[in-house]
C-alpha atoms as a PDB file:
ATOM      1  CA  UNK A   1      52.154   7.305 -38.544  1.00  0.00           C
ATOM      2  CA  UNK A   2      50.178   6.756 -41.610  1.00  0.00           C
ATOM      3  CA  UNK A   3      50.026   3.329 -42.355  1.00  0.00           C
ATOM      4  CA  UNK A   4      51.059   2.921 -46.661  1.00  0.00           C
ATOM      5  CA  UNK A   5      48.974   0.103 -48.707  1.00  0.00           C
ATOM      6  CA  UNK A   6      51.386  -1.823 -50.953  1.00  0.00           C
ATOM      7  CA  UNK A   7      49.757  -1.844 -54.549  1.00  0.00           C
ATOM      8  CA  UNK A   8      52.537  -4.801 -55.083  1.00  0.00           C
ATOM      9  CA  UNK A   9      55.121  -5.647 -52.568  1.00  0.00           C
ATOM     10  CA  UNK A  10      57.595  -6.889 -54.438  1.00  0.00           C
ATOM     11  CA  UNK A  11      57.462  -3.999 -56.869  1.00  0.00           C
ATOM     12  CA  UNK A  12      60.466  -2.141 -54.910  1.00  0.00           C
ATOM     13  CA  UNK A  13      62.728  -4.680 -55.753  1.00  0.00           C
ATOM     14  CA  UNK A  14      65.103  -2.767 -58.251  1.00  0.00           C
ATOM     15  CA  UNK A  15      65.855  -0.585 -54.737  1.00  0.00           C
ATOM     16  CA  UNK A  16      67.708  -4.231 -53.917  1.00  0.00           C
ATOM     17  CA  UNK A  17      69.178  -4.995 -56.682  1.00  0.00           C
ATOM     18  CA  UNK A  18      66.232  -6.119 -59.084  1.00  0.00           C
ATOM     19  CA  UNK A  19      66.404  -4.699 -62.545  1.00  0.00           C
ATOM     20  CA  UNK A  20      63.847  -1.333 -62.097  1.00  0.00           C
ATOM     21  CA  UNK A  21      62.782  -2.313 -65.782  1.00  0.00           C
ATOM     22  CA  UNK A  22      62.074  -5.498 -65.193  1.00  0.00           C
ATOM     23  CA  UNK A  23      59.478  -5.412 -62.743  1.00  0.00           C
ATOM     24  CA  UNK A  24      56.030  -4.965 -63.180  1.00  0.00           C
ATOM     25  CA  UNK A  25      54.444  -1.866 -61.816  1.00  0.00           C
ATOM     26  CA  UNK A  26      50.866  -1.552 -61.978  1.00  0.00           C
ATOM     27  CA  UNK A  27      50.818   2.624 -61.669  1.00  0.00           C
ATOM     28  CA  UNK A  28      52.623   5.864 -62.514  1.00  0.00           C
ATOM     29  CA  UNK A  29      52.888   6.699 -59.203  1.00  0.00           C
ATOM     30  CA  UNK A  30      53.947   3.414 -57.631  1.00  0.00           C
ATOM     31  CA  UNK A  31      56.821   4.125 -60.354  1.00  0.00           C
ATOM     32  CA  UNK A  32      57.828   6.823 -58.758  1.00  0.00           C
ATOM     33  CA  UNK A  33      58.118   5.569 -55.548  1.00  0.00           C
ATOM     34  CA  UNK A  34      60.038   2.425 -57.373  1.00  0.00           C
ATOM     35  CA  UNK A  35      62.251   5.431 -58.981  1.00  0.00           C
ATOM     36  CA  UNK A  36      62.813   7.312 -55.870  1.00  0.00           C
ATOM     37  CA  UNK A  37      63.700   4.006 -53.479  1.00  0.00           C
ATOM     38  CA  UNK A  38      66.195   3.366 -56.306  1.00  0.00           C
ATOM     39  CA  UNK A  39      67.634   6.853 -55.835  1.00  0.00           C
ATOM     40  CA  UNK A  40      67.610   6.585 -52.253  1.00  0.00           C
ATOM     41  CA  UNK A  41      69.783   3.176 -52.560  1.00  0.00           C
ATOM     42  CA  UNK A  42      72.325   4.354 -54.507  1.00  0.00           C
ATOM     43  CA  UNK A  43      72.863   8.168 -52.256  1.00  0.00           C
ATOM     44  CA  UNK A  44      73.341   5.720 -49.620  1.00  0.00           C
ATOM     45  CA  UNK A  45      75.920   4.040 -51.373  1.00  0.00           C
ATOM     46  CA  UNK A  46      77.617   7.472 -52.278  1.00  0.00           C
ATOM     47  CA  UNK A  47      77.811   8.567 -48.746  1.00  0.00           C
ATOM     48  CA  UNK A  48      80.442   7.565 -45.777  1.00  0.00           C
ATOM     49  CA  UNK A  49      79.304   4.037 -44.467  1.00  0.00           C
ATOM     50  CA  UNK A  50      78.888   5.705 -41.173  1.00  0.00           C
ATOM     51  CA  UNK A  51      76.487   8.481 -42.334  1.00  0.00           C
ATOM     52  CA  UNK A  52      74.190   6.265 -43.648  1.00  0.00           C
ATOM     53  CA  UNK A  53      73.566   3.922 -40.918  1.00  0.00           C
ATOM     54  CA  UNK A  54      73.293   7.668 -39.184  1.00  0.00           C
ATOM     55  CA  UNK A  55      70.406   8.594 -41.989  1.00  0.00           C
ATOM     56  CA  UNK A  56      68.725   5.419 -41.692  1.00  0.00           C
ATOM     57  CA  UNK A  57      68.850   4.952 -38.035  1.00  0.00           C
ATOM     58  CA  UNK A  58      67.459   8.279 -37.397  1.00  0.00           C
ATOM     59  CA  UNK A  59      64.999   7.402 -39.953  1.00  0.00           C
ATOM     60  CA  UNK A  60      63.478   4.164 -38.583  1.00  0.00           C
ATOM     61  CA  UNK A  61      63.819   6.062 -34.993  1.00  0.00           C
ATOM     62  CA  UNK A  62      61.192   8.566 -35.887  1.00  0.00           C
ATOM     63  CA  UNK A  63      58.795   5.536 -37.500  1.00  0.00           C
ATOM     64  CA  UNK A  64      58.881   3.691 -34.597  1.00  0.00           C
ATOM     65  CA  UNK A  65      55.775   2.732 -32.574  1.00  0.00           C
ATOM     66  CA  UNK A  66      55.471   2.590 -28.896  1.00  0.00           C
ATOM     67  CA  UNK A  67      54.854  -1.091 -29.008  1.00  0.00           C
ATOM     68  CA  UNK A  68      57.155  -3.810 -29.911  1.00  0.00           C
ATOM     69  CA  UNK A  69      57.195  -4.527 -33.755  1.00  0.00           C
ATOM     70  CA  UNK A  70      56.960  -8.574 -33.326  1.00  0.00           C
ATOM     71  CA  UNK A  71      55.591 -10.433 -30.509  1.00  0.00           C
ATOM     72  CA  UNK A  72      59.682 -11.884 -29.140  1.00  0.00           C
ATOM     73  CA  UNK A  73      60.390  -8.243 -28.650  1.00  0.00           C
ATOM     74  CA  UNK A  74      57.588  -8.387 -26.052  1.00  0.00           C
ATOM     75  CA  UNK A  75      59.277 -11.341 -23.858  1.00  0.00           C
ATOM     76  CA  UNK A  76      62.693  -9.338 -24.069  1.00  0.00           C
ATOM     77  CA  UNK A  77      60.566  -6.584 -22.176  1.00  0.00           C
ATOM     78  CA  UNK A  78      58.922  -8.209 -19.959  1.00  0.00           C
ATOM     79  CA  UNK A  79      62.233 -10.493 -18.736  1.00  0.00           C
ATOM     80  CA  UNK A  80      64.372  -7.316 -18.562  1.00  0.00           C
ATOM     81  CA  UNK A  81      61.014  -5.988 -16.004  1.00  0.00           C
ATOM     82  CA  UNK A  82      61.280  -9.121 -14.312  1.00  0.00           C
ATOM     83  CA  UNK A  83      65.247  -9.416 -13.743  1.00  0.00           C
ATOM     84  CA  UNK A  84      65.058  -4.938 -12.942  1.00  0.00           C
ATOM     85  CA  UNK A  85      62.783  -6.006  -9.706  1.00  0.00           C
ATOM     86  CA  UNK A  86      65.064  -8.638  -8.880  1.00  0.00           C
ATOM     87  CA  UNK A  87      68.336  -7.172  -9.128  1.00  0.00           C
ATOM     88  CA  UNK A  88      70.587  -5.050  -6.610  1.00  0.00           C
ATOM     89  CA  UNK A  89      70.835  -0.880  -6.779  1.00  0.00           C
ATOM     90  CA  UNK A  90      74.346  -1.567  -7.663  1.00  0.00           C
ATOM     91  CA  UNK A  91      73.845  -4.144 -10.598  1.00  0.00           C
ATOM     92  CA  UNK A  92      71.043  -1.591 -12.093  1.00  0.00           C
ATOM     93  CA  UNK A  93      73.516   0.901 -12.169  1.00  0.00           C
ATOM     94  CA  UNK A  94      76.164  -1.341 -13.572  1.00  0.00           C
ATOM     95  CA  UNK A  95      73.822  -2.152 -16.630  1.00  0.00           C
ATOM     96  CA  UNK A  96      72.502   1.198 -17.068  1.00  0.00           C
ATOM     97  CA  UNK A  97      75.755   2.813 -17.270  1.00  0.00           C
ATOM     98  CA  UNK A  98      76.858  -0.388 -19.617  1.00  0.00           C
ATOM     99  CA  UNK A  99      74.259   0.518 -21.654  1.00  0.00           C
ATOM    100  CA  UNK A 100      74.259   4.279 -21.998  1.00  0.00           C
ATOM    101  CA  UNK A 101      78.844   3.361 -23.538  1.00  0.00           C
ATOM    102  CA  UNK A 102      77.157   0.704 -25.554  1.00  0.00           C
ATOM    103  CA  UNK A 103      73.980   3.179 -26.849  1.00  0.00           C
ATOM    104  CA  UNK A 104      76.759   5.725 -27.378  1.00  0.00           C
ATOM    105  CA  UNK A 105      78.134   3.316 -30.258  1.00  0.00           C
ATOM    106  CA  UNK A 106      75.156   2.707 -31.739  1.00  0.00           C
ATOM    107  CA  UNK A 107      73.308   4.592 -34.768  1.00  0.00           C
ATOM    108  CA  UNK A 108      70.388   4.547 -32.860  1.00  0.00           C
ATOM    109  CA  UNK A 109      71.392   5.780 -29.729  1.00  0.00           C
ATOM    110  CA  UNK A 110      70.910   9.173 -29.919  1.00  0.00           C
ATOM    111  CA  UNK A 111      66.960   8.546 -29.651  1.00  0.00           C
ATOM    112  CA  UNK A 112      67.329   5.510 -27.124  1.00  0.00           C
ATOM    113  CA  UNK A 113      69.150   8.117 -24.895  1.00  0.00           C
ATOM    114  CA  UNK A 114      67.307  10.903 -25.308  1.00  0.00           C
ATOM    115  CA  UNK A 115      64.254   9.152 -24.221  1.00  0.00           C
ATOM    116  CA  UNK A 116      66.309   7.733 -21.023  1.00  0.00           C
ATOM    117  CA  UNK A 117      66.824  10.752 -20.176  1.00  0.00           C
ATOM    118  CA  UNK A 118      63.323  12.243 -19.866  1.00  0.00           C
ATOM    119  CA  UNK A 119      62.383   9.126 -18.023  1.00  0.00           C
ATOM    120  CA  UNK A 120      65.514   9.645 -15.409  1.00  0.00           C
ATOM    121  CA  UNK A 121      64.608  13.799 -15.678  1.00  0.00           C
ATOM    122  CA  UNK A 122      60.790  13.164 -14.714  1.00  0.00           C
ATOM    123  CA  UNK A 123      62.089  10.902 -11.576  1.00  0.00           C
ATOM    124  CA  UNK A 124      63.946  13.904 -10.457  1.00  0.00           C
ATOM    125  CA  UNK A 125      62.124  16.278  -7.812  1.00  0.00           C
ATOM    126  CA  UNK A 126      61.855  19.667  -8.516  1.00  0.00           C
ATOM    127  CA  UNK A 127      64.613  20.784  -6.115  1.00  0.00           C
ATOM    128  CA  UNK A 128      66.594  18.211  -7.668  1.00  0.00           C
ATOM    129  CA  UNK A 129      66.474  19.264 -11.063  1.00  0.00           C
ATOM    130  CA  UNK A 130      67.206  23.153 -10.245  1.00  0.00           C
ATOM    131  CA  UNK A 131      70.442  21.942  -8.702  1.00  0.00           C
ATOM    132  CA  UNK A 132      71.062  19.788 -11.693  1.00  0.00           C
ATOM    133  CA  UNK A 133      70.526  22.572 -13.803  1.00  0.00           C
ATOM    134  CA  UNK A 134      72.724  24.918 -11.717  1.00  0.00           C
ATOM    135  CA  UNK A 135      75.204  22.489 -11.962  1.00  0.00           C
ATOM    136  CA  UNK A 136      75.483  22.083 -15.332  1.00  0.00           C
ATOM    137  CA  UNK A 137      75.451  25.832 -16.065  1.00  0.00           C
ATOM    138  CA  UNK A 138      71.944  25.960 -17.160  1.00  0.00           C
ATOM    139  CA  UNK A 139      70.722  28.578 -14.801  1.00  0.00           C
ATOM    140  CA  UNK A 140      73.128  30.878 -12.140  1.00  0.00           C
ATOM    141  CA  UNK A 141      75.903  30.111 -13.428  1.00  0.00           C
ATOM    142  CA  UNK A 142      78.819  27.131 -14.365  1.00  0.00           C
ATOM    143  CA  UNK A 143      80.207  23.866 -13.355  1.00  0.00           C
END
């Protein structure tokens, strides 16, 4: 990702409500960025509530690092590694499935699943994902 240098942080206020006019914008071109973030406020507004937080989820997905963005999100991690050594077969599968409905819900679960899945498809042997893939259809055949 190509990290952006703010010429004035505050500038993009107007996207938030600020006045556009009002603020003080050193350039032409951080301008235009204030002009387009103000566009891109108000098409969000114009579209289905449930569209946007689509658009913007899938939008932050893609920016996202593979580290935690703030330090917390690093003790979430490592309790959740701690309490997955610890717990039963059955309560893994109880949480994982729990979380897979409650990913399903969320705007950003598309990504979140999608990258479940490659980790559950790389555990899979070879000769277990042929028969997966014969079972779903993908090769030889239906379910």
């Amino acid at each position: 990702m190509v990290e952006q240098q703010n010429e004035n942080p505050g500038a993009l206020a107007g996207a938030t409500g600020a006045e556009i006019e009002t603020a003080s914008f050193k350039t032409a071109s951080y301008r235009l960025r204030a002009e387009w973030a103000n566009a891109l406020v108000f098409c969000l507004g114009e579209v289905h509530a449930d569209d946007a937080a689509q658009i913007c989820a899938a939008y932050l997905d893609r920016l996202r690092t593979s580290g935690p963005a703030h330090p917390f999100l690093n003790e979430v991690r490592e309790e959740a590694e701690y309490w997955a050594y610890c717990a039963h077969v059955p309560e893994l599968e109880a949480v994982v499935l729990a979380g897979l409905r409650r990913l399903g819900e969320m705007a950003l679960g598309i990504g979140c699943r999608k990258r479940l899945f490659v980790k559950l498809w790389d555990s899979f042997s070879d000769a277990d994902r042929l028969s997966f893939a014969r079972r779903v259809g993908v090769i030889g055949g239906g379910i």
